[in-house]
N, C-alpha and C. Protein backbone atom coordinates (compact mmCIF):
# COMPACT_ATOMS: atom_id res chain seq x y z
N UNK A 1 2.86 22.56 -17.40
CA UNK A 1 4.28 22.46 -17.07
C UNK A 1 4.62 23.47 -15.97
N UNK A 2 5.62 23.05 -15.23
CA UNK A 2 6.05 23.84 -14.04
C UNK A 2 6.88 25.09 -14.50
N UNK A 3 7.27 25.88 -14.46
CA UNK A 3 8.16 26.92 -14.61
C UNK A 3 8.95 26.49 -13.55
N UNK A 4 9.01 26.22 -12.73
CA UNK A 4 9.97 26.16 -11.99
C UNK A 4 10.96 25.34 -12.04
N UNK A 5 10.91 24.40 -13.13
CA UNK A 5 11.67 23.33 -13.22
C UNK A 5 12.70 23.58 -14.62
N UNK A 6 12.61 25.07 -15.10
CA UNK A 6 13.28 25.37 -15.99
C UNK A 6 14.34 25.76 -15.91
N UNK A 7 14.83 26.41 -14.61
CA UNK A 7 15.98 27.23 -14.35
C UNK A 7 16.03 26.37 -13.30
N UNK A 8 17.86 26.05 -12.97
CA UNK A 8 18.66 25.24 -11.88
C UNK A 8 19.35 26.26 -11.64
N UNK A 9 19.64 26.22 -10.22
CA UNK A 9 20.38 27.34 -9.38
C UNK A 9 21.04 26.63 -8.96
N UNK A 10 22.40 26.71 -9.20
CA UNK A 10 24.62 26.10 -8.72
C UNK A 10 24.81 26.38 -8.29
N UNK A 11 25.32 26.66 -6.78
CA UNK A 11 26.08 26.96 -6.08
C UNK A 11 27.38 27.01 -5.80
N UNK A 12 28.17 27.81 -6.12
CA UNK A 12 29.94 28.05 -6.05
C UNK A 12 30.56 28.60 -5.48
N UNK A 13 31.40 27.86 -4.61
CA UNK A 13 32.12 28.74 -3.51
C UNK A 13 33.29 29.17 -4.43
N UNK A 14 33.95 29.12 -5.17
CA UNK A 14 34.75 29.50 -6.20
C UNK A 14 34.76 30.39 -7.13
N UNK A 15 35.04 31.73 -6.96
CA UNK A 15 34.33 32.47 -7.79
C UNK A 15 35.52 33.61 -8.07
N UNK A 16 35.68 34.15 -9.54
CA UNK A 16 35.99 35.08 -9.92
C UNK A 16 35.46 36.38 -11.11
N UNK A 17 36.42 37.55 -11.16
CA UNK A 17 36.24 38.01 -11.92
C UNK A 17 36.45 38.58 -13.22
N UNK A 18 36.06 38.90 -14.42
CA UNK A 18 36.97 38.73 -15.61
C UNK A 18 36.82 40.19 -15.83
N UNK A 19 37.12 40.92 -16.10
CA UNK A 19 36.72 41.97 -17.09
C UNK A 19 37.04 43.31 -16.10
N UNK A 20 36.97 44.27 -16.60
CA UNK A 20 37.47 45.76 -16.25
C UNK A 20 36.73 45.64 -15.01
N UNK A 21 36.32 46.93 -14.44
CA UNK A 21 35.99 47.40 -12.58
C UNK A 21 34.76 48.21 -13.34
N UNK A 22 34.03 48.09 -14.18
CA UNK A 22 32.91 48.83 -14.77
C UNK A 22 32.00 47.93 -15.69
N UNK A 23 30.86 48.85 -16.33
CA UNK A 23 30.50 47.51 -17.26
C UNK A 23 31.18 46.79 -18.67
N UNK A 24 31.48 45.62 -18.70
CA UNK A 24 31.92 44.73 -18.91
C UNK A 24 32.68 43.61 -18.61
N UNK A 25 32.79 43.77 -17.15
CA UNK A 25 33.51 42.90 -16.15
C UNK A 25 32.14 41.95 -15.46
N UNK A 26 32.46 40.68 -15.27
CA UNK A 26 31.56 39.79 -14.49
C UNK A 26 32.15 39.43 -13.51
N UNK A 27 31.56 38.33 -12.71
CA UNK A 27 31.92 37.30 -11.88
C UNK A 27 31.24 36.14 -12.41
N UNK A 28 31.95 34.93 -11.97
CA UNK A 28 31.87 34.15 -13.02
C UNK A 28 32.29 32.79 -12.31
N UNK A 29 31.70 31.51 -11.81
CA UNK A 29 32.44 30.45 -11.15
C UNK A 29 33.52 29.96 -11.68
N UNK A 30 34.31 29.68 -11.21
CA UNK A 30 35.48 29.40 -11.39
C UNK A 30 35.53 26.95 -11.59
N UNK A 31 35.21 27.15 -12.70
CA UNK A 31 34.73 26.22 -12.89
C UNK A 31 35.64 25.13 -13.40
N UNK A 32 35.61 23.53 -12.71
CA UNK A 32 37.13 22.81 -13.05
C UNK A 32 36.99 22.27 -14.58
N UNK A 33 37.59 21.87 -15.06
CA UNK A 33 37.40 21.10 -16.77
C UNK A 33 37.41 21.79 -17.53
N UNK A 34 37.00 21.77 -19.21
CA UNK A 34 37.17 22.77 -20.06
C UNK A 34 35.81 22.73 -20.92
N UNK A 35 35.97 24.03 -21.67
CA UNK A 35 34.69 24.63 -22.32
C UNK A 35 34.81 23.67 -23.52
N UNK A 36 33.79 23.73 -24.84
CA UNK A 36 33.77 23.54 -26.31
C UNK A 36 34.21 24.20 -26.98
N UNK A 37 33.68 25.89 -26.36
CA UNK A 37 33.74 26.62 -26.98
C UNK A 37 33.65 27.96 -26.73
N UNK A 38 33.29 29.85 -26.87
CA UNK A 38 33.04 30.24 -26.30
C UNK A 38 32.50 31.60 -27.11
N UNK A 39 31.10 31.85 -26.41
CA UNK A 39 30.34 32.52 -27.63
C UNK A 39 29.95 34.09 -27.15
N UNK A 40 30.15 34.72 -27.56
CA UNK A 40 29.99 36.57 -26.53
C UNK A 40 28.65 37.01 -27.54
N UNK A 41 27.50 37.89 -27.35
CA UNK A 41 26.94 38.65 -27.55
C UNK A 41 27.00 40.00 -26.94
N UNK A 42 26.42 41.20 -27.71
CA UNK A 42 26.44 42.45 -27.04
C UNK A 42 27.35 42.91 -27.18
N UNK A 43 28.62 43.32 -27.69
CA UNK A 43 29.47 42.83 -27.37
C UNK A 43 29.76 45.36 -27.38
N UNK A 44 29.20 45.43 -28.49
CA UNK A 44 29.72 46.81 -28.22
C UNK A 44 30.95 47.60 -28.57
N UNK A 45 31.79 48.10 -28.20
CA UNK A 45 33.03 48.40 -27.99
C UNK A 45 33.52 48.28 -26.63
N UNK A 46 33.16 47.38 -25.96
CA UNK A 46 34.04 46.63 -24.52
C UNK A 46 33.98 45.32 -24.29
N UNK A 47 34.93 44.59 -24.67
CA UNK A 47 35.42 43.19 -24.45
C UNK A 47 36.36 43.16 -23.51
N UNK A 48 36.56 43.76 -22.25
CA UNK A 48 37.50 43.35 -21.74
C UNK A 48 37.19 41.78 -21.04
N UNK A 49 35.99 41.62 -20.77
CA UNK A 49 35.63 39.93 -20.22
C UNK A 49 36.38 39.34 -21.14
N UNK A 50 35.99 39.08 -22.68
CA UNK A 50 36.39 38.39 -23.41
C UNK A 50 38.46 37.89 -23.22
N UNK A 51 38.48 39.33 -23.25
CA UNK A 51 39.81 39.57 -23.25
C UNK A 51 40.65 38.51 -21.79
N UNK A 52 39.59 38.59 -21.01
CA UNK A 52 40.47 37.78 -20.16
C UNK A 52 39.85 36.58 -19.58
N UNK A 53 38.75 36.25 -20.51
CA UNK A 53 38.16 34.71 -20.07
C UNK A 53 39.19 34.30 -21.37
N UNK A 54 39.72 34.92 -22.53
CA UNK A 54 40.46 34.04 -23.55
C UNK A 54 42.39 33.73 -22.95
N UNK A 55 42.48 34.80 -21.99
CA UNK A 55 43.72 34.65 -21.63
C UNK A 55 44.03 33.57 -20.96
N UNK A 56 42.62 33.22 -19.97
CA UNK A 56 42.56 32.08 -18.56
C UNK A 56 42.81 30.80 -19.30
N UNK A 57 41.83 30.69 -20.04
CA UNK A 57 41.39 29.76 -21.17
C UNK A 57 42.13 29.58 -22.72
N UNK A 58 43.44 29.52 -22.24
CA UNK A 58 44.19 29.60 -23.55
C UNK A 58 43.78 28.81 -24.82
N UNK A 59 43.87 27.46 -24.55
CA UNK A 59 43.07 26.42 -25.45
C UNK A 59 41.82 27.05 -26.42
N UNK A 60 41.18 27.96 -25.73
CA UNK A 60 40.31 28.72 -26.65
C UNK A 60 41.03 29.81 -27.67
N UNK A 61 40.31 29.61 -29.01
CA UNK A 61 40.80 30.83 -29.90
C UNK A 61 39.84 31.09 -30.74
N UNK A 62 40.50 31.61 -32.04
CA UNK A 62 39.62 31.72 -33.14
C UNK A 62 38.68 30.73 -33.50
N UNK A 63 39.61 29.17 -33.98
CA UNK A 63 38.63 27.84 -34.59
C UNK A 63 37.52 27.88 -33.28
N UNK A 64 37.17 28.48 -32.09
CA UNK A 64 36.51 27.95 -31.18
C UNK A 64 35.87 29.29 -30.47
N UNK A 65 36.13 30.26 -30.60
CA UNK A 65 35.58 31.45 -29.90
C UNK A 65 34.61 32.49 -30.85
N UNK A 66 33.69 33.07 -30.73
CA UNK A 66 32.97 33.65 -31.80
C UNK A 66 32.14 35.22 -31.10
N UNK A 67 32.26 35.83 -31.83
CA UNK A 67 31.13 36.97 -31.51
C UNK A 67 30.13 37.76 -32.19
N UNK A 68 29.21 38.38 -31.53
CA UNK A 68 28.35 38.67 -32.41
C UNK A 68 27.61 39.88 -31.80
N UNK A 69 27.18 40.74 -32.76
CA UNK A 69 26.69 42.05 -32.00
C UNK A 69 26.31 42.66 -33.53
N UNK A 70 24.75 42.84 -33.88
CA UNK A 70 24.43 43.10 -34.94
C UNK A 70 24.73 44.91 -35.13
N UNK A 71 25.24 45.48 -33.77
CA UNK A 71 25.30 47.34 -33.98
C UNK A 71 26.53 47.54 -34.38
N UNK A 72 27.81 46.50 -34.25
CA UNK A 72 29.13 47.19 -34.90
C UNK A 72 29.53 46.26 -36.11
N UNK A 73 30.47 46.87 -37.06
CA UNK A 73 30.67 46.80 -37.73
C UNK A 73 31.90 45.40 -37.87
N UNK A 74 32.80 45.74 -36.89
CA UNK A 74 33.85 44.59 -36.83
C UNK A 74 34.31 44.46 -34.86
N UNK A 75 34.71 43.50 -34.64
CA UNK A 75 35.33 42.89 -33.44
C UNK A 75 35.95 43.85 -32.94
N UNK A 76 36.08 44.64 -31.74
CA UNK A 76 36.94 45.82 -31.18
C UNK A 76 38.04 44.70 -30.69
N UNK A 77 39.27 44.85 -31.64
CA UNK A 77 40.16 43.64 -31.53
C UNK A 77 41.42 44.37 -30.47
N UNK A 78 41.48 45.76 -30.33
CA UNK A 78 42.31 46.02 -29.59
C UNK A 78 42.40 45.21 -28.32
N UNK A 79 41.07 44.69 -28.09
CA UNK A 79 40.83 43.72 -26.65
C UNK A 79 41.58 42.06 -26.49
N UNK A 80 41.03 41.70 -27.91
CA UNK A 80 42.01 40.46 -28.05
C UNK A 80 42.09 39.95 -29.44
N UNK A 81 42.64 39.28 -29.92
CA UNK A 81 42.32 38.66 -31.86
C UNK A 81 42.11 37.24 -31.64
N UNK A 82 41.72 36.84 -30.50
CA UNK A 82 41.09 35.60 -30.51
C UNK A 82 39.89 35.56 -30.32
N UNK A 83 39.10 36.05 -30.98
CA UNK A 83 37.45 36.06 -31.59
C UNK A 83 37.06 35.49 -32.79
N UNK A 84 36.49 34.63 -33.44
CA UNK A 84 36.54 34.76 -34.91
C UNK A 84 35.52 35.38 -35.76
């Protein structure tokens, strides 16, 4: 099998960014239509991405947004309470 045929590279002239000016901020295509769903790992004590890919993306919430990070204890919710 090829390896090379595993990973597709997108090209987007559309592009933004979510999250603080440090780590936890991305860039991210700015992409038309809507998600299923939306799933964070790592998560730490800095969600500000979360915090504002859930703001963009209102339609997303709890029934549909989830996180997971086996080192803390609970969701650093000061960021947002739409995690479930």
């Amino acid at each position: 099998m090829n390896n090379k045929n595993l990973l597709e590279v997108y090209n987007f002239d559309e592009k933004i960014r979510l999250g603080d000016n440090h780590d936890g901020g991305y860039v991210i295509c700015e992409m038309k239509g809507t998600y299923d769903c939306y799933i964070t790992c790592g998560i730490s004590n800095e969600a500000s991405f979360d915090r504002d890919f859930l703001n963009k993306y209102t339609y997303l919430n709890k029934s549909n947004s989830f996180g997971y990070d086996g080192t803390i204890v609970e969701y650093p919710s000061y960021y947002t309470d739409g995690i479930g």
